[in-house]
Protein backbone atom coordinates (compact mmCIF):
# COMPACT_ATOMS: atom_id res chain seq x y z
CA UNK A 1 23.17 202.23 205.92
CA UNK A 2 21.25 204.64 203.79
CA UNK A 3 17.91 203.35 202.21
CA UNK A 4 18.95 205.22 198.81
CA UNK A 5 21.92 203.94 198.21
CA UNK A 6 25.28 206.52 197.82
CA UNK A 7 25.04 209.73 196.69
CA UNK A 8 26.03 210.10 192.60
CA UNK A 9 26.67 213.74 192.40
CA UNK A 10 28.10 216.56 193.96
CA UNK A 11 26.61 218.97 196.64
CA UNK A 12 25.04 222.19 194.92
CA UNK A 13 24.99 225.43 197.05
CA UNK A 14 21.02 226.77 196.96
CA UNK A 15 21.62 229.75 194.52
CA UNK A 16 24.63 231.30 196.14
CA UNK A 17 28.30 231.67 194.05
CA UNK A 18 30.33 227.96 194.22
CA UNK A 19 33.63 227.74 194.54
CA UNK A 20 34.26 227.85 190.39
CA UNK A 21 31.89 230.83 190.32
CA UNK A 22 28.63 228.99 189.60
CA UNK A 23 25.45 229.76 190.37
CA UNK A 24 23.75 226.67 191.77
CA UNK A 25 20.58 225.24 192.00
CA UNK A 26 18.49 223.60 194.54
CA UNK A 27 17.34 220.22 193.93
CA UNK A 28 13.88 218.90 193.53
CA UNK A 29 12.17 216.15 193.61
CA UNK A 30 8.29 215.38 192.90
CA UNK A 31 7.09 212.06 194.06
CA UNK A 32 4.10 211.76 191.39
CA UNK A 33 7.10 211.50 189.12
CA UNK A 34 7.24 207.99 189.85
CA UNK A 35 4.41 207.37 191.97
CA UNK A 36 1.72 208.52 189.81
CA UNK A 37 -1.09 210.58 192.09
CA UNK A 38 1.72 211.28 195.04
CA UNK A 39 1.38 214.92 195.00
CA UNK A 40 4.30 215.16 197.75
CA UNK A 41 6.98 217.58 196.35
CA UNK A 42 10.71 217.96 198.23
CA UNK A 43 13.15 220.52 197.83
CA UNK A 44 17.07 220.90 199.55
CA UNK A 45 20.25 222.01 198.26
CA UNK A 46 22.23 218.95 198.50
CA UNK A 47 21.20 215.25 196.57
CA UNK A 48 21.90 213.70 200.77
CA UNK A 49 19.38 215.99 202.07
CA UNK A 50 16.99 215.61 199.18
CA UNK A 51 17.24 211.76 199.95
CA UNK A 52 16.79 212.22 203.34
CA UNK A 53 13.48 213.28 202.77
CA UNK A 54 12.52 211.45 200.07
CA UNK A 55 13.57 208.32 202.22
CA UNK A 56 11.16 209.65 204.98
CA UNK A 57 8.27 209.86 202.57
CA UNK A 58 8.63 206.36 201.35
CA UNK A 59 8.54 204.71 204.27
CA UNK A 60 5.30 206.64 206.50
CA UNK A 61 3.48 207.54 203.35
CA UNK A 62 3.66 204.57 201.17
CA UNK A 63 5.32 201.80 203.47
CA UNK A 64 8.84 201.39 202.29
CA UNK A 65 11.29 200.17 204.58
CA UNK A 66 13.32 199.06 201.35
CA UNK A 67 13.31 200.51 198.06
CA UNK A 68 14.25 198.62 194.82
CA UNK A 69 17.38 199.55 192.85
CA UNK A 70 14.84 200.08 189.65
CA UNK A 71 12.90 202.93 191.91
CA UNK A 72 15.85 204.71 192.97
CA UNK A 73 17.21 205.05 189.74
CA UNK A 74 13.53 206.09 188.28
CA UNK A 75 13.49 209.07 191.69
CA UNK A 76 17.82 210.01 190.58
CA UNK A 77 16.30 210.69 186.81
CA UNK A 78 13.71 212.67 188.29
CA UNK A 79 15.82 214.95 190.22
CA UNK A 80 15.65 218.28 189.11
């Protein structure tokens, strides 16, 4: 079971050409966003990876084994 929940949008591809002919993005994530004084910042080129590590952090640096539905919509809108 994955401590974030699903993921709610389609993989990007790190800056290289998608299948449409997009140039894509990779996604970021900065924990201070939500956790004000985390300065722990994440970057990957899918939202799964992203979450992965983001789902790491919570649980050895501030102690969450589970995370709230409120906070994991508060790190999604945060997503950049």
């Amino acid at each position: 079971m994955c401590l974030w929940g699903p993921r709610s949008a389609p993989p990007i591809c790190g800056g290289r050409a998608g299948p449409t002919g997009e140039v894509c993005q990779m996604k970021t994530f900065a924990c201070g966003a939500v956790v004000p004084g985390c300065t722990a910042e994440f970057a990957a080129e899918t939202e799964e990876g992203l979450f992965e590590q983001i789902a790491r952090h919570a649980r050895e640096e501030h102690g969450l084994d589970e995370v709230p539905e409120e906070l994991i919509r508060q790190v999604r809108a945060n997503i950049r």
